[in-house]
PDB file of N, CA and C in Angstrom:
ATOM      1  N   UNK A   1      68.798-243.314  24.343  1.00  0.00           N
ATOM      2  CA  UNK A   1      68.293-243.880  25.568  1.00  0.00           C
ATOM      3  C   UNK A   1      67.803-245.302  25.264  1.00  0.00           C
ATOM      4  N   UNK A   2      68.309-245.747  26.613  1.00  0.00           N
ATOM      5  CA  UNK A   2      67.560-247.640  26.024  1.00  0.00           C
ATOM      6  C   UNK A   2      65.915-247.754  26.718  1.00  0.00           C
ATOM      7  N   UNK A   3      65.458-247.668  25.941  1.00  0.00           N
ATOM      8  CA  UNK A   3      64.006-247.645  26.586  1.00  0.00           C
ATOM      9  C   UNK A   3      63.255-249.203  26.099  1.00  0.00           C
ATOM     10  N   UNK A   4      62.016-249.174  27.148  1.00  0.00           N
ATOM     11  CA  UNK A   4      61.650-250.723  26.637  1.00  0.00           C
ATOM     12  C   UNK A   4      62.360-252.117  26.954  1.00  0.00           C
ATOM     13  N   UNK A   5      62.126-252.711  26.102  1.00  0.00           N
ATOM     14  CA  UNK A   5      63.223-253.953  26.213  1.00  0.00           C
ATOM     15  C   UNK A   5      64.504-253.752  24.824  1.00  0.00           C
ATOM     16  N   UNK A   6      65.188-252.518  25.377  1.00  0.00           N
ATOM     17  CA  UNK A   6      66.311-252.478  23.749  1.00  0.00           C
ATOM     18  C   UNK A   6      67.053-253.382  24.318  1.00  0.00           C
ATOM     19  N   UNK A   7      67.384-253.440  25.772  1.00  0.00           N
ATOM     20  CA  UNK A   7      68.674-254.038  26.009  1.00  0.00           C
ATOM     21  C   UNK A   7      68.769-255.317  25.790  1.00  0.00           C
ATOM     22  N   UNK A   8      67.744-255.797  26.652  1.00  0.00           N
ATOM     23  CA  UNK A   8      67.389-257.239  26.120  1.00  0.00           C
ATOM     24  C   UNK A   8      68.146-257.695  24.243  1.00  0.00           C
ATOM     25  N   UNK A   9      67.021-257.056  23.617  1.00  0.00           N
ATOM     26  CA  UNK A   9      67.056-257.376  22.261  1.00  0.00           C
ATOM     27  C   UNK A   9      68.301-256.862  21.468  1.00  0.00           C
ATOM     28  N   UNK A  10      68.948-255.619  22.471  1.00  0.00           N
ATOM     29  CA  UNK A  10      70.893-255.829  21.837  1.00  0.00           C
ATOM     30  C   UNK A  10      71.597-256.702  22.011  1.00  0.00           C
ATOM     31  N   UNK A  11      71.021-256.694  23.248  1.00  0.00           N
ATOM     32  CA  UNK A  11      71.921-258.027  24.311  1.00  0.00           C
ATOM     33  C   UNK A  11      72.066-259.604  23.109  1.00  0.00           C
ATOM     34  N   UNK A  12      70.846-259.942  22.944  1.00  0.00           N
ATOM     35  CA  UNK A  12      70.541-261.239  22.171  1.00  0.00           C
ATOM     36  C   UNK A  12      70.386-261.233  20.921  1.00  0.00           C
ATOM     37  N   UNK A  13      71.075-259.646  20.096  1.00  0.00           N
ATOM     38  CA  UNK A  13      70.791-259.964  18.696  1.00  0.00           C
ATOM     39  C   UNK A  13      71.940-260.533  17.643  1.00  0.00           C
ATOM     40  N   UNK A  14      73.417-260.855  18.654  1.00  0.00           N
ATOM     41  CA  UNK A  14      74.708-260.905  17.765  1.00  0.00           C
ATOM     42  C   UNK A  14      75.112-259.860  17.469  1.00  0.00           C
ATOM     43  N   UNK A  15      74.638-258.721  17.849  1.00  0.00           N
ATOM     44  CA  UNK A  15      75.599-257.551  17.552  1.00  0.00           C
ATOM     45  C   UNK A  15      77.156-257.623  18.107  1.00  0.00           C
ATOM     46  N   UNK A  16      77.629-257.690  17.704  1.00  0.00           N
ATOM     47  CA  UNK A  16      79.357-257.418  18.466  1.00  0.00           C
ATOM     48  C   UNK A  16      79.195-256.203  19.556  1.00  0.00           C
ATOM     49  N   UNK A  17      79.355-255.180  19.068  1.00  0.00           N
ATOM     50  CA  UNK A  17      79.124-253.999  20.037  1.00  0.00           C
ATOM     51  C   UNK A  17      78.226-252.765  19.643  1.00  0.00           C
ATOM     52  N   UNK A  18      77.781-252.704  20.448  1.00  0.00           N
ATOM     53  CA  UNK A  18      76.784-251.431  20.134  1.00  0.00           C
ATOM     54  C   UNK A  18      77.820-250.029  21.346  1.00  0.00           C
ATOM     55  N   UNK A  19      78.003-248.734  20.716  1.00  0.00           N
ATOM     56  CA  UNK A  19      78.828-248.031  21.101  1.00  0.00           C
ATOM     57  C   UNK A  19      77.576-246.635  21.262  1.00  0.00           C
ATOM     58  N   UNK A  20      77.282-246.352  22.642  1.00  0.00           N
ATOM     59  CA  UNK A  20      76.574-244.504  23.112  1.00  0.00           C
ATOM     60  C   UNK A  20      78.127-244.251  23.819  1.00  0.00           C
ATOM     61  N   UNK A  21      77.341-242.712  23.519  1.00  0.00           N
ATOM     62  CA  UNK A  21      78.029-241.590  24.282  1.00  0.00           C
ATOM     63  C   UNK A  21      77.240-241.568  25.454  1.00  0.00           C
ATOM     64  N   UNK A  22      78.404-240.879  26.683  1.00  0.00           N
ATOM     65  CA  UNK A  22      77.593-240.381  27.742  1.00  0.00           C
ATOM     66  C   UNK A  22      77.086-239.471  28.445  1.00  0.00           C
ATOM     67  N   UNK A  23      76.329-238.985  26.479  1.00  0.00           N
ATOM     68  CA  UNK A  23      75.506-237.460  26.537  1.00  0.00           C
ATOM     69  C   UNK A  23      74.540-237.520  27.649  1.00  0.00           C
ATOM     70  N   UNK A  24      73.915-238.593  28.023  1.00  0.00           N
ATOM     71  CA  UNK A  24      73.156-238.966  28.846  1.00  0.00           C
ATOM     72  C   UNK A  24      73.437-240.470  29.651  1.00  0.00           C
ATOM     73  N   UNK A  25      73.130-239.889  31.262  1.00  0.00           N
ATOM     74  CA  UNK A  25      73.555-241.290  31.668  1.00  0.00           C
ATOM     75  C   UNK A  25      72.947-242.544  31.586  1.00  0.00           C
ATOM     76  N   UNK A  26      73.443-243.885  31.392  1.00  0.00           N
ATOM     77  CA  UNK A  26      72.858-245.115  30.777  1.00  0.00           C
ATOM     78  C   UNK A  26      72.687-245.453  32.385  1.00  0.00           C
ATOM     79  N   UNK A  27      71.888-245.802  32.912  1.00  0.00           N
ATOM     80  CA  UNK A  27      71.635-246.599  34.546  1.00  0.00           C
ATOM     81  C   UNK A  27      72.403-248.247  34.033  1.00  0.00           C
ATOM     82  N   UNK A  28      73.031-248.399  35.864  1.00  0.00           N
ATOM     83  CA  UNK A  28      73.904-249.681  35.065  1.00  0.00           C
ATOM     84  C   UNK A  28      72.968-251.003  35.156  1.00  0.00           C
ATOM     85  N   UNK A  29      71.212-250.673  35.250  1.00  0.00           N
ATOM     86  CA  UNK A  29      70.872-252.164  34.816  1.00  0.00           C
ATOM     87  C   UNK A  29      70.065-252.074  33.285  1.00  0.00           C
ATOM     88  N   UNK A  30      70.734-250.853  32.811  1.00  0.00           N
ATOM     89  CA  UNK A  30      70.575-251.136  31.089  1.00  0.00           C
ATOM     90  C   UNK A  30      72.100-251.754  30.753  1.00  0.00           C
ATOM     91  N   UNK A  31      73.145-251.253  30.903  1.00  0.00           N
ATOM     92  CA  UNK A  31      74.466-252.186  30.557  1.00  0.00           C
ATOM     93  C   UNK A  31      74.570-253.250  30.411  1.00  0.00           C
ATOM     94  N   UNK A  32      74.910-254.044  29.050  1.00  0.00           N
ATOM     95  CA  UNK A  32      75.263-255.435  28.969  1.00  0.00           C
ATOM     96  C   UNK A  32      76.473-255.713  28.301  1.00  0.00           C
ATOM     97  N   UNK A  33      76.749-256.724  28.266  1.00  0.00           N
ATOM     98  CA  UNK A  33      78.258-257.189  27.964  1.00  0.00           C
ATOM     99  C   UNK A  33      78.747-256.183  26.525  1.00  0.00           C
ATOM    100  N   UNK A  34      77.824-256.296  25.855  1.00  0.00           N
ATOM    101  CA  UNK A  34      78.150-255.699  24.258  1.00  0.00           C
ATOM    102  C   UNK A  34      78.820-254.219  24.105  1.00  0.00           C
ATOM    103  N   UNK A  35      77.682-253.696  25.263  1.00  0.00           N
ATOM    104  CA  UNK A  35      77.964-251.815  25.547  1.00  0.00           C
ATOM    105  C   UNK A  35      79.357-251.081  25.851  1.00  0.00           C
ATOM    106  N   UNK A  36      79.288-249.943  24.938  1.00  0.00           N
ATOM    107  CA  UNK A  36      80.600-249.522  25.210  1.00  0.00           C
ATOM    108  C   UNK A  36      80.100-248.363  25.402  1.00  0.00           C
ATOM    109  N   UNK A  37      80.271-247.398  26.462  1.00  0.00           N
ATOM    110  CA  UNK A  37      80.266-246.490  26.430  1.00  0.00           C
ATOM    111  C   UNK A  37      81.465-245.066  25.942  1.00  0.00           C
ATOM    112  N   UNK A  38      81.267-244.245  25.692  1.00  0.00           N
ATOM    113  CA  UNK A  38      82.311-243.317  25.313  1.00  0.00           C
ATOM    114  C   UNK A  38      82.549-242.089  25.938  1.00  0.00           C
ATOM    115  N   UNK A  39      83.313-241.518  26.659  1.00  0.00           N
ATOM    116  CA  UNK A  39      83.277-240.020  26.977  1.00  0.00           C
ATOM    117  C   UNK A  39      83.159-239.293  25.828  1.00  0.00           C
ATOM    118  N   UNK A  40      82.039-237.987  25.900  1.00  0.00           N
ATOM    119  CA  UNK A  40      82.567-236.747  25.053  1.00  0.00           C
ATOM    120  C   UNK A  40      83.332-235.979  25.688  1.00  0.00           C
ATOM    121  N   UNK A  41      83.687-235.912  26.653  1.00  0.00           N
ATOM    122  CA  UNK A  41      84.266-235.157  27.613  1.00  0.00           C
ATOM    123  C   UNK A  41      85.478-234.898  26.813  1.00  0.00           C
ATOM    124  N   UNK A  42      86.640-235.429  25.483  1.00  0.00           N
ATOM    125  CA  UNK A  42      87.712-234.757  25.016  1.00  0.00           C
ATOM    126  C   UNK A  42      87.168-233.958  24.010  1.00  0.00           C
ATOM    127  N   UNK A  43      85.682-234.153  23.410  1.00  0.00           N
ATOM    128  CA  UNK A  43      85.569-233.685  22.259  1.00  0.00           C
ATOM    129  C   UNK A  43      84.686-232.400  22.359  1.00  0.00           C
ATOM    130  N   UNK A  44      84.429-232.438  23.675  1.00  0.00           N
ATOM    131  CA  UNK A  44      84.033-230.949  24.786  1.00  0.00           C
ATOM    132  C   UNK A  44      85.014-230.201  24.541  1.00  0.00           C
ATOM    133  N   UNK A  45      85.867-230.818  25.444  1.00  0.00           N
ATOM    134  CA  UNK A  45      86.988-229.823  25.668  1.00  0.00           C
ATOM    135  C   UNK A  45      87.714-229.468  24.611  1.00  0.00           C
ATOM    136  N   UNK A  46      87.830-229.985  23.596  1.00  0.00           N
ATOM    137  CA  UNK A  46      88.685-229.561  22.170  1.00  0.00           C
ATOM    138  C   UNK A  46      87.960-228.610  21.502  1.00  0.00           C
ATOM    139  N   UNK A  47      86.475-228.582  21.643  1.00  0.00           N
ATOM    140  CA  UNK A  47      85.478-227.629  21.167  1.00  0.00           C
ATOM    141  C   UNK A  47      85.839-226.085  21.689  1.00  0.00           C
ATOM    142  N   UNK A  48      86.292-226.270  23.041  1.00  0.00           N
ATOM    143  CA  UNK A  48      86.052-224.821  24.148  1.00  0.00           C
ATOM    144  C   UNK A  48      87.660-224.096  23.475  1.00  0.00           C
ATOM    145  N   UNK A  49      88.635-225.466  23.222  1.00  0.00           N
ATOM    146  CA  UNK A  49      90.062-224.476  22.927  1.00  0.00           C
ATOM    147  C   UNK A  49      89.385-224.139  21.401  1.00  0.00           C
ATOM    148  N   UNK A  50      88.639-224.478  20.702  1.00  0.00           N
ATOM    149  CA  UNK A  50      89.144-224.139  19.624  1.00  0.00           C
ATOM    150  C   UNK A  50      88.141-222.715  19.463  1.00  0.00           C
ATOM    151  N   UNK A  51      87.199-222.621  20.251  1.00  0.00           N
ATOM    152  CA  UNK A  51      86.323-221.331  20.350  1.00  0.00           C
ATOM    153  C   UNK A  51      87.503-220.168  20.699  1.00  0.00           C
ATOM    154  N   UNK A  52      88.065-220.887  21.949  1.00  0.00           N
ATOM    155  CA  UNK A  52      89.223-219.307  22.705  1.00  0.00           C
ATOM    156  C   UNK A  52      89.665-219.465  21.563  1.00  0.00           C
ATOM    157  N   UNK A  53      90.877-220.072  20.642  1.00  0.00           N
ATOM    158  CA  UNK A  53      91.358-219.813  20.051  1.00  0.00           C
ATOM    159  C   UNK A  53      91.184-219.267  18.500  1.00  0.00           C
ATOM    160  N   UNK A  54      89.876-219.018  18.884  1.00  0.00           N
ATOM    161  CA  UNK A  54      89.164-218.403  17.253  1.00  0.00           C
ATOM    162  C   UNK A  54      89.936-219.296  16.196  1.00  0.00           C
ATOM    163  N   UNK A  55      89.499-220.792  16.521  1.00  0.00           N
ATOM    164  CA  UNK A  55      90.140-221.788  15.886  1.00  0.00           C
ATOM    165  C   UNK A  55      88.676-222.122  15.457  1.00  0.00           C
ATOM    166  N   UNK A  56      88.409-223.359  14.289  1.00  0.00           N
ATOM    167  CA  UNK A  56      86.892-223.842  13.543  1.00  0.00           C
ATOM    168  C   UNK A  56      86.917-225.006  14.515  1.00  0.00           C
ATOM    169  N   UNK A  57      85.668-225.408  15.261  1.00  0.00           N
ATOM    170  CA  UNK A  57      84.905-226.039  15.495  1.00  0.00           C
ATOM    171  C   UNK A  57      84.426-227.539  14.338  1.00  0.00           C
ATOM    172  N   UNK A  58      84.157-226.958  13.427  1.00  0.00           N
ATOM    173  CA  UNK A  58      84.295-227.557  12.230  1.00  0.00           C
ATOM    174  C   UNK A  58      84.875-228.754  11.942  1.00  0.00           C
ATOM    175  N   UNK A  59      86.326-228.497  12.101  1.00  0.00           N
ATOM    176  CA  UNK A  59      87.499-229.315  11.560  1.00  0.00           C
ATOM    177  C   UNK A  59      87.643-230.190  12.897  1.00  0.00           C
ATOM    178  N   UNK A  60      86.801-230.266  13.954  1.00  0.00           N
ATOM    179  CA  UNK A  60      86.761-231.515  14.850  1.00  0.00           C
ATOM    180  C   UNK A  60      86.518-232.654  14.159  1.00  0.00           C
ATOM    181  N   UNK A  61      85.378-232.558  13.225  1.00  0.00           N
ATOM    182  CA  UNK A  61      84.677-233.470  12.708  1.00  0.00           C
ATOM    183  C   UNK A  61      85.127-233.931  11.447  1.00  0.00           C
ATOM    184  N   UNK A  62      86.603-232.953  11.039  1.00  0.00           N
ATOM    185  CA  UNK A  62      87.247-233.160  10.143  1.00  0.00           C
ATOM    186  C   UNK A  62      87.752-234.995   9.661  1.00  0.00           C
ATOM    187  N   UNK A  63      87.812-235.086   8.969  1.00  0.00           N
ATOM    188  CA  UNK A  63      88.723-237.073   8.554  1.00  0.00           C
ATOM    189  C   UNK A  63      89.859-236.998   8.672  1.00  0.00           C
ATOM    190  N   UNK A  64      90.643-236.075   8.915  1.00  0.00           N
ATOM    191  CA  UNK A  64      91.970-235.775   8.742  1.00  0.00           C
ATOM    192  C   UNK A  64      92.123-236.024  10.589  1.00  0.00           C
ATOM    193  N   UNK A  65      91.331-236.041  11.437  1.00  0.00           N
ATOM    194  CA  UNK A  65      92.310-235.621  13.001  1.00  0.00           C
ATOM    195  C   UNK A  65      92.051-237.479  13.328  1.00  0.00           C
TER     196      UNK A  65
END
């Protein structure tokens, strides 16, 4: 969560990009040019097949995918 003045001080620190998920929603007057947001929404859904499929959960987080 951007609380305070983060945005500000991302905004103006030279960071290239600062990258959240949108485990939680960002309101769009925290958004600044730098922000990227990300869906988990594929890495949800790859979680749920791999439960039905008594497949590992695990190997999401694998280096290999």
């Amino acid at each position: 969560m951007l609380t305070g003045d983060a945005t500000e001080r991302l905004s103006s620190s030279g960071i290239q990009e600062v990258v959240l998920t949108d485990t939680l929603p960002i309101p769009e007057e925290k958004h600044f040019t730098q922000l990227k947001v990300q869906s988990i929404a594929p890495l949800v859904a790859r979680a749920i097949n791999e439960i039905f499929a008594d497949g590992s959960v695990t190997s999401l987080f694998d280096d290999r995918h």
